[in-house]
PDB file of N, CA and C in Angstrom:
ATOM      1  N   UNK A   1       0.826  -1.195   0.000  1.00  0.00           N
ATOM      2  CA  UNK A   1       0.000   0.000   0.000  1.00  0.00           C
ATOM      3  C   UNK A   1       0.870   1.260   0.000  1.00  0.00           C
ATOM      4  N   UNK A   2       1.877   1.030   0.767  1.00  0.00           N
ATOM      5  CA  UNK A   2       2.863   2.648   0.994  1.00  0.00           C
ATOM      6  C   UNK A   2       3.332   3.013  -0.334  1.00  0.00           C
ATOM      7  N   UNK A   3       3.394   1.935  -1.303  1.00  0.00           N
ATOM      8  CA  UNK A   3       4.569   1.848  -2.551  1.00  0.00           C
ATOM      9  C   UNK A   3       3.543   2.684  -3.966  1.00  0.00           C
ATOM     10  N   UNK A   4       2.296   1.887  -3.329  1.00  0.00           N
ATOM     11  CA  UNK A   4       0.815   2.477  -4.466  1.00  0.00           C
ATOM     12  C   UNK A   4       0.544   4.104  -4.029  1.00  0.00           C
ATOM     13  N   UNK A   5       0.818   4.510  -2.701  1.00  0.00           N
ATOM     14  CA  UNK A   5       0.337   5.823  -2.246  1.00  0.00           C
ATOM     15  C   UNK A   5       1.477   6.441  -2.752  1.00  0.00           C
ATOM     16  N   UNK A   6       2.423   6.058  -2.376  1.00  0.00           N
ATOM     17  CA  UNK A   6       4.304   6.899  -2.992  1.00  0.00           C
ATOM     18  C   UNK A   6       4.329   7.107  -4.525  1.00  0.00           C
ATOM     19  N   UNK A   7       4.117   6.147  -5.242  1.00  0.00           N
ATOM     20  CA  UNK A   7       3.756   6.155  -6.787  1.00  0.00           C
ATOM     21  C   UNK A   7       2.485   7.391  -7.002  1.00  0.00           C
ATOM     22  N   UNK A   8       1.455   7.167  -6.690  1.00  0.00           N
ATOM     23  CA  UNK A   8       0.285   7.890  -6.709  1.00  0.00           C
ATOM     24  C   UNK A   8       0.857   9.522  -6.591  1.00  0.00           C
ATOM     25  N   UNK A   9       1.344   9.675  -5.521  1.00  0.00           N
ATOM     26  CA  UNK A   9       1.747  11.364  -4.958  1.00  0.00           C
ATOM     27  C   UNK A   9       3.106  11.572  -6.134  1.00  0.00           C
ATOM     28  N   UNK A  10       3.954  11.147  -6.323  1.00  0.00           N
ATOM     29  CA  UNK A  10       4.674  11.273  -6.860  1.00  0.00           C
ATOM     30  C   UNK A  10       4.541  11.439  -8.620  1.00  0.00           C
ATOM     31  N   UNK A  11       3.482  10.860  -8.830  1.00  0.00           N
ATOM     32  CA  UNK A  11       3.090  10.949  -9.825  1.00  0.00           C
ATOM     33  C   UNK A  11       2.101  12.831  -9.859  1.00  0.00           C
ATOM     34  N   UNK A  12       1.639  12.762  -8.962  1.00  0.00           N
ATOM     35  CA  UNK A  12       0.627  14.466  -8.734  1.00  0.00           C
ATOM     36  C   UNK A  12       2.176  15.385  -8.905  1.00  0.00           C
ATOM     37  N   UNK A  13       2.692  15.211  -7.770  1.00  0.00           N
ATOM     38  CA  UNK A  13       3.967  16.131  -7.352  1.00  0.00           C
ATOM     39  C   UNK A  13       4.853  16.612  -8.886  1.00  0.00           C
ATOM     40  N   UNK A  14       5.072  15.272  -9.850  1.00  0.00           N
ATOM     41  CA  UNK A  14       5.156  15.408 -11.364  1.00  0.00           C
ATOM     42  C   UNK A  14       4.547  16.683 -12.351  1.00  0.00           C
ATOM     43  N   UNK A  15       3.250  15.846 -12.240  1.00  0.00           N
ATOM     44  CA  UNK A  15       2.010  17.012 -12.647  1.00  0.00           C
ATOM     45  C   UNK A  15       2.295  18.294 -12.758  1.00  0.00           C
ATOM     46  N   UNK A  16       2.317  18.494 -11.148  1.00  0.00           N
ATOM     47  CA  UNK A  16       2.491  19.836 -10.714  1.00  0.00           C
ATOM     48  C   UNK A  16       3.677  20.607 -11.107  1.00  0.00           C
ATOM     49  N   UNK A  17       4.926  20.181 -11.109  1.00  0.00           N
ATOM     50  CA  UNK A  17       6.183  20.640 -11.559  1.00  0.00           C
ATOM     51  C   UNK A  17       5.783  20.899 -12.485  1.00  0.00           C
ATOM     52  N   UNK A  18       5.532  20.180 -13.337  1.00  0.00           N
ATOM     53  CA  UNK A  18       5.695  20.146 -15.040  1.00  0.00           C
ATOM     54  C   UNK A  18       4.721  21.335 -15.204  1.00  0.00           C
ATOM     55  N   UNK A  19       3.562  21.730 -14.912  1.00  0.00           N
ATOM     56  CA  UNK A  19       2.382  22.742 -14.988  1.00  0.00           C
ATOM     57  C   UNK A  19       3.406  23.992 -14.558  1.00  0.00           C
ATOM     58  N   UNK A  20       4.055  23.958 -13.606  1.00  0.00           N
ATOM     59  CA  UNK A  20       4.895  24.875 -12.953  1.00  0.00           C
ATOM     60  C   UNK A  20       6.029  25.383 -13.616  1.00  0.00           C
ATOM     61  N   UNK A  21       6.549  24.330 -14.800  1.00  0.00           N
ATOM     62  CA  UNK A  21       7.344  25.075 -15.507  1.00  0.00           C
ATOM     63  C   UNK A  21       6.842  25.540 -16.595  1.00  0.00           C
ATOM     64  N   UNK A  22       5.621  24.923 -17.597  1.00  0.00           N
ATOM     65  CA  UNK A  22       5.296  25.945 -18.213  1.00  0.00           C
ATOM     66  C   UNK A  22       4.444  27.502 -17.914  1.00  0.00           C
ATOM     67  N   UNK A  23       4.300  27.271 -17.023  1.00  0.00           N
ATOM     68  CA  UNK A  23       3.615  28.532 -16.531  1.00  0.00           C
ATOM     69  C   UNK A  23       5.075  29.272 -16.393  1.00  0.00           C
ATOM     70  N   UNK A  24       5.658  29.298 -15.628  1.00  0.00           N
ATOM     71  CA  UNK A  24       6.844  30.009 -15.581  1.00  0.00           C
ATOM     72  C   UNK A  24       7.802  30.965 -16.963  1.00  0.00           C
ATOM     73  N   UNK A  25       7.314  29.477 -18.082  1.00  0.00           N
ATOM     74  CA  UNK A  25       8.519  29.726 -19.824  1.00  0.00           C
ATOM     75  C   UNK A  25       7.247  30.992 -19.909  1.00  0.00           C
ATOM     76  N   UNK A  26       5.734  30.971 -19.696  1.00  0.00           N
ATOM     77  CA  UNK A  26       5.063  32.074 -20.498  1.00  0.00           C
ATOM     78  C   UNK A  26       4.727  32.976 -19.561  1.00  0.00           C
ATOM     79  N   UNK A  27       5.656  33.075 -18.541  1.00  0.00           N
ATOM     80  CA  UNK A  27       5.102  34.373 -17.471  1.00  0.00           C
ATOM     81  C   UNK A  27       5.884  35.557 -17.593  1.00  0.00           C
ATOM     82  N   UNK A  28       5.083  36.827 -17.836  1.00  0.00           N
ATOM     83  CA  UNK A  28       5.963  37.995 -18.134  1.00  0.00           C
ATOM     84  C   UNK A  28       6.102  38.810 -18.968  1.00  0.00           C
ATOM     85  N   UNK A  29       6.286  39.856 -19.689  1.00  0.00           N
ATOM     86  CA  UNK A  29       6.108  40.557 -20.878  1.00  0.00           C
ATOM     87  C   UNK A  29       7.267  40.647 -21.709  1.00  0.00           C
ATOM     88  N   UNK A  30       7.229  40.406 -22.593  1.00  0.00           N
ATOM     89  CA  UNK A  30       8.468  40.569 -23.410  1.00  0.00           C
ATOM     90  C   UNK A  30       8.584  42.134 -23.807  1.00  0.00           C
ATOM     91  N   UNK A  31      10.033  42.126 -24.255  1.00  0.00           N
ATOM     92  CA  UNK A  31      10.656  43.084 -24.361  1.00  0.00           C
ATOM     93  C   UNK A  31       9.497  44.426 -25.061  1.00  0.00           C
ATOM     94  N   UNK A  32       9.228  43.885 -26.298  1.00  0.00           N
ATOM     95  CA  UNK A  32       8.459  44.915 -27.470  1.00  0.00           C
ATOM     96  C   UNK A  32       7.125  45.890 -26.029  1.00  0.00           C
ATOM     97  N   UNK A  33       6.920  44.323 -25.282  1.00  0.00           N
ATOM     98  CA  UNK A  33       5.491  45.016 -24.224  1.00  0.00           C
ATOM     99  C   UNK A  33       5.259  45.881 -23.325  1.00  0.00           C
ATOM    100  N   UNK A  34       6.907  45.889 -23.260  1.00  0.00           N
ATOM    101  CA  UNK A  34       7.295  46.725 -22.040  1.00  0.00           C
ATOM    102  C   UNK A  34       7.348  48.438 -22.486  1.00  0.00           C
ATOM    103  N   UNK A  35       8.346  48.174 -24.160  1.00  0.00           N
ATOM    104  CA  UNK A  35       8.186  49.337 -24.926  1.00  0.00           C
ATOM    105  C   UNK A  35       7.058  50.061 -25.155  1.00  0.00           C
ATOM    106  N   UNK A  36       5.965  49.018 -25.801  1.00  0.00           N
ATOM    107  CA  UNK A  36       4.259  49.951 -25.248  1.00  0.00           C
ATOM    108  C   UNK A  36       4.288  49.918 -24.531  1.00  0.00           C
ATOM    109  N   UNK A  37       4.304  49.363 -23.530  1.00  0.00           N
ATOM    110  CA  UNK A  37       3.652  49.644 -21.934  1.00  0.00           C
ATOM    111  C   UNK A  37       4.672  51.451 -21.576  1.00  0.00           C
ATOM    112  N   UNK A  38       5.821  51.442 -22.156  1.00  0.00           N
ATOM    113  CA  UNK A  38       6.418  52.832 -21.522  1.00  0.00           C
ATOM    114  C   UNK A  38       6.361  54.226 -22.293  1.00  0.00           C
ATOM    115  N   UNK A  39       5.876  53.657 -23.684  1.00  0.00           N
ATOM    116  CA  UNK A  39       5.604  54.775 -24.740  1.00  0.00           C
ATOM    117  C   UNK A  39       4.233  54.731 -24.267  1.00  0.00           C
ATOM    118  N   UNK A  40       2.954  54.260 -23.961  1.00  0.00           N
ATOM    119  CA  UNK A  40       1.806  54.377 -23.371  1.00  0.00           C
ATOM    120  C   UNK A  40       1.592  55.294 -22.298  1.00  0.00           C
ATOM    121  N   UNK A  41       2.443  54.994 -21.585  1.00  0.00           N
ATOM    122  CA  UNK A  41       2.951  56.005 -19.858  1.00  0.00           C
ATOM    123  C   UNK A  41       3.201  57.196 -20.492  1.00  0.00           C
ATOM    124  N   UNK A  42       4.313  57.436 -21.066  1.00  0.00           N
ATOM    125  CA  UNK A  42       4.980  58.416 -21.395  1.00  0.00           C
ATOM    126  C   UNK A  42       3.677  59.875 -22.293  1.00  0.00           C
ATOM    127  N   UNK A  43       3.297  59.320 -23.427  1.00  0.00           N
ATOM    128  CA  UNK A  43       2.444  60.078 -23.989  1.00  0.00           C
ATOM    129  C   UNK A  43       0.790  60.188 -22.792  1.00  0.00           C
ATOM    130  N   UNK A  44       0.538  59.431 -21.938  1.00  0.00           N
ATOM    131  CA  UNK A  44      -0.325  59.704 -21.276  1.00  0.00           C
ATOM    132  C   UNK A  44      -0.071  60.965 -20.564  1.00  0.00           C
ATOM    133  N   UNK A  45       1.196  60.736 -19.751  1.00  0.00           N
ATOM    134  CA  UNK A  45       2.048  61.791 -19.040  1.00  0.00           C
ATOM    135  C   UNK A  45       1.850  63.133 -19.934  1.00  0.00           C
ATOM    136  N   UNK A  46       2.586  63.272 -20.784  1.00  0.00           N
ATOM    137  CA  UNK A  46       2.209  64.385 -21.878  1.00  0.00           C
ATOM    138  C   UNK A  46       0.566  65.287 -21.820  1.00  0.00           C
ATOM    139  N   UNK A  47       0.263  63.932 -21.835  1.00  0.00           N
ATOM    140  CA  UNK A  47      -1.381  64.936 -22.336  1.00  0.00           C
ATOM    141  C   UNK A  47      -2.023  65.451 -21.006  1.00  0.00           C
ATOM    142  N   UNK A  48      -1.868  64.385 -19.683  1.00  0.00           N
ATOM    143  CA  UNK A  48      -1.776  64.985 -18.328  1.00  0.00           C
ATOM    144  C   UNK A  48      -1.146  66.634 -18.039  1.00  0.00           C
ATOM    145  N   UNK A  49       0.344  66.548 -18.670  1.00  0.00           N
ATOM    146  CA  UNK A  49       1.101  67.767 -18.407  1.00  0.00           C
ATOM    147  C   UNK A  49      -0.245  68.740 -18.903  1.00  0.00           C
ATOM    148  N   UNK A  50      -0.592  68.853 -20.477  1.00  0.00           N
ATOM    149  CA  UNK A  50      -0.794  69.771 -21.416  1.00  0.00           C
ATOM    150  C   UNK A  50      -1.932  70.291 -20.511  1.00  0.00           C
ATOM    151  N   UNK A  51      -2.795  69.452 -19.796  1.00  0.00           N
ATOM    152  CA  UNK A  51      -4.340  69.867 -19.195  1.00  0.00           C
ATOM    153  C   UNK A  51      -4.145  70.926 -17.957  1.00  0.00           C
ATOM    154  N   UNK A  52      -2.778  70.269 -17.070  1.00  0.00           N
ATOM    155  CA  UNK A  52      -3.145  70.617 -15.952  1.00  0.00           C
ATOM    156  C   UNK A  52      -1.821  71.742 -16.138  1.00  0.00           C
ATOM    157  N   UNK A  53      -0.923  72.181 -17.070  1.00  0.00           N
ATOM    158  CA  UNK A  53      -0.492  73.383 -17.348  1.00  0.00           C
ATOM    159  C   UNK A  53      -1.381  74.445 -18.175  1.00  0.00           C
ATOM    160  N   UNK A  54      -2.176  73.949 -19.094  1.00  0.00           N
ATOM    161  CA  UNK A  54      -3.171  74.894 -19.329  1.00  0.00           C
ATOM    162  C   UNK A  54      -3.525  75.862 -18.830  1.00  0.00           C
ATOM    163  N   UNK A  55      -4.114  77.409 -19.319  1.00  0.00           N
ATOM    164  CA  UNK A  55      -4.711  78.603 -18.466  1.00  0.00           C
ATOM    165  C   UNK A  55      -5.450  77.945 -17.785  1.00  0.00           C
ATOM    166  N   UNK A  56      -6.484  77.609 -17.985  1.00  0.00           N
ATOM    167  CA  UNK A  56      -7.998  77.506 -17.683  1.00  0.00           C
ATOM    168  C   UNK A  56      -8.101  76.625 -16.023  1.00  0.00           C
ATOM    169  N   UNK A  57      -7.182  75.069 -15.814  1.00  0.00           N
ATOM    170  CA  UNK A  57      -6.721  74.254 -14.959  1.00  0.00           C
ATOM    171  C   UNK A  57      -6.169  75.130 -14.137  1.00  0.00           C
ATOM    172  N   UNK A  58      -5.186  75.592 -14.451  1.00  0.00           N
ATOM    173  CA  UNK A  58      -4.088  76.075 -13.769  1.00  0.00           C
ATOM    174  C   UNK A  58      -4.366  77.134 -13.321  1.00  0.00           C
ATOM    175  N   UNK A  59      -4.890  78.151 -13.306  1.00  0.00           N
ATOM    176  CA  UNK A  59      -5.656  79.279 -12.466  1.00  0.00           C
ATOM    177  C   UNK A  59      -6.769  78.618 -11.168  1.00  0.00           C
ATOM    178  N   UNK A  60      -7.299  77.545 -12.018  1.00  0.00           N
ATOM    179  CA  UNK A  60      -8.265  76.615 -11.031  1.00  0.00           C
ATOM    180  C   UNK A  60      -7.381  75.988  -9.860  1.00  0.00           C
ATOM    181  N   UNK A  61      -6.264  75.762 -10.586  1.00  0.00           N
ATOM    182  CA  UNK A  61      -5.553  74.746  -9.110  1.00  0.00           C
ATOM    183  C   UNK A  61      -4.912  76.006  -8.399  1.00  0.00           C
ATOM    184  N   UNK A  62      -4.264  77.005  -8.835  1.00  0.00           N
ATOM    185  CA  UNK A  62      -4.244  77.700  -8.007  1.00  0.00           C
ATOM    186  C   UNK A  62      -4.842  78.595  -7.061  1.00  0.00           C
ATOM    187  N   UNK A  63      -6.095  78.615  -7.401  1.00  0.00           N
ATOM    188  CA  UNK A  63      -7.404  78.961  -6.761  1.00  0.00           C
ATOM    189  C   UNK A  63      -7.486  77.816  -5.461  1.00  0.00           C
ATOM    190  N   UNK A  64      -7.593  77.007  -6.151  1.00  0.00           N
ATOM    191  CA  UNK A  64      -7.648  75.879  -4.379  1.00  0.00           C
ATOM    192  C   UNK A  64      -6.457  75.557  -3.908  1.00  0.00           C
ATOM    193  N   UNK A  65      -5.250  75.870  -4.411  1.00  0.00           N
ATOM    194  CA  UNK A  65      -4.084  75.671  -3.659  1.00  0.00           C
ATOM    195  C   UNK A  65      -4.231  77.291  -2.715  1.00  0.00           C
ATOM    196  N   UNK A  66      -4.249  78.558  -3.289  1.00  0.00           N
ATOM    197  CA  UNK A  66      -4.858  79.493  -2.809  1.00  0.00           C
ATOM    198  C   UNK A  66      -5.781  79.306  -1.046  1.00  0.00           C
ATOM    199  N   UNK A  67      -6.738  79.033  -1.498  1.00  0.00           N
ATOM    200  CA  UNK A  67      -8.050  78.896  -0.395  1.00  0.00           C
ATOM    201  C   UNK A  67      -7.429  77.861   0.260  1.00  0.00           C
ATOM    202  N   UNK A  68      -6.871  76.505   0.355  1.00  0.00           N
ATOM    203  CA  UNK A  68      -5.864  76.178   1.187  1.00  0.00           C
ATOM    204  C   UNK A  68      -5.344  76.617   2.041  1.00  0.00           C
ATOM    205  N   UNK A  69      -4.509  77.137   1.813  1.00  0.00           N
ATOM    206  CA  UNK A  69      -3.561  77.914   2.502  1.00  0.00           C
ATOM    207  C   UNK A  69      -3.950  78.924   3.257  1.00  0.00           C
ATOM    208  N   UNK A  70      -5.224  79.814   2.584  1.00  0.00           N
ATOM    209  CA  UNK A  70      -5.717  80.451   3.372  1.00  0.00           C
ATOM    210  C   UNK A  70      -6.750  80.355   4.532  1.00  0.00           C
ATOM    211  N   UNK A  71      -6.953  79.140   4.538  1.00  0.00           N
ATOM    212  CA  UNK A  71      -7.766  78.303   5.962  1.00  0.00           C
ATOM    213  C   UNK A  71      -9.379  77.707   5.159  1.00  0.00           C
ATOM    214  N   UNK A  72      -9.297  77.540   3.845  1.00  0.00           N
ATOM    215  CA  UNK A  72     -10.668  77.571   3.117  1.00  0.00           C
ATOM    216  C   UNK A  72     -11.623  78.664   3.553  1.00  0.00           C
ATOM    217  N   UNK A  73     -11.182  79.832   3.896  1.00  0.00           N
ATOM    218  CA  UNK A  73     -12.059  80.919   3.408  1.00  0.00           C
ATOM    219  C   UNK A  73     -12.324  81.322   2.153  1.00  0.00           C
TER     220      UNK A  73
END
């Protein structure tokens, strides 16, 4: 019985490795993904800058950076 249960687990424990290494060969982004992923960031960043340097924003944030400071009066 010990030899059928040892075979049995050993045979799962197999399984499992083997599942474990292909998961591993396809985990992760390759190189090109990372490049979108940082040209994505980058031009987001950009269009972020353009809004919140804008007149229109930027009088606004300084309006509540303003009243801030001044105790929200």
């Amino acid at each position: 019985m010990f030899k059928a249960v040892r075979a049995r687990m050993s045979a799962l424990v197999g399984k499992a490795l083997g599942r474990a290494r292909v998961a591993r060969r396809d985990a992760g982004m390759v190189t090109s993904e990372y490049a979108m992923g940082i040209v994505a960031a980058v031009a987001f960043a950009v269009v972020l800058y353009k809004v919140v340097t804008s007149g229109e924003v930027s009088a606004e944030l300084q309006d509540i950076v303003k009243r801030a400071l001044d105790g929200g009066a």
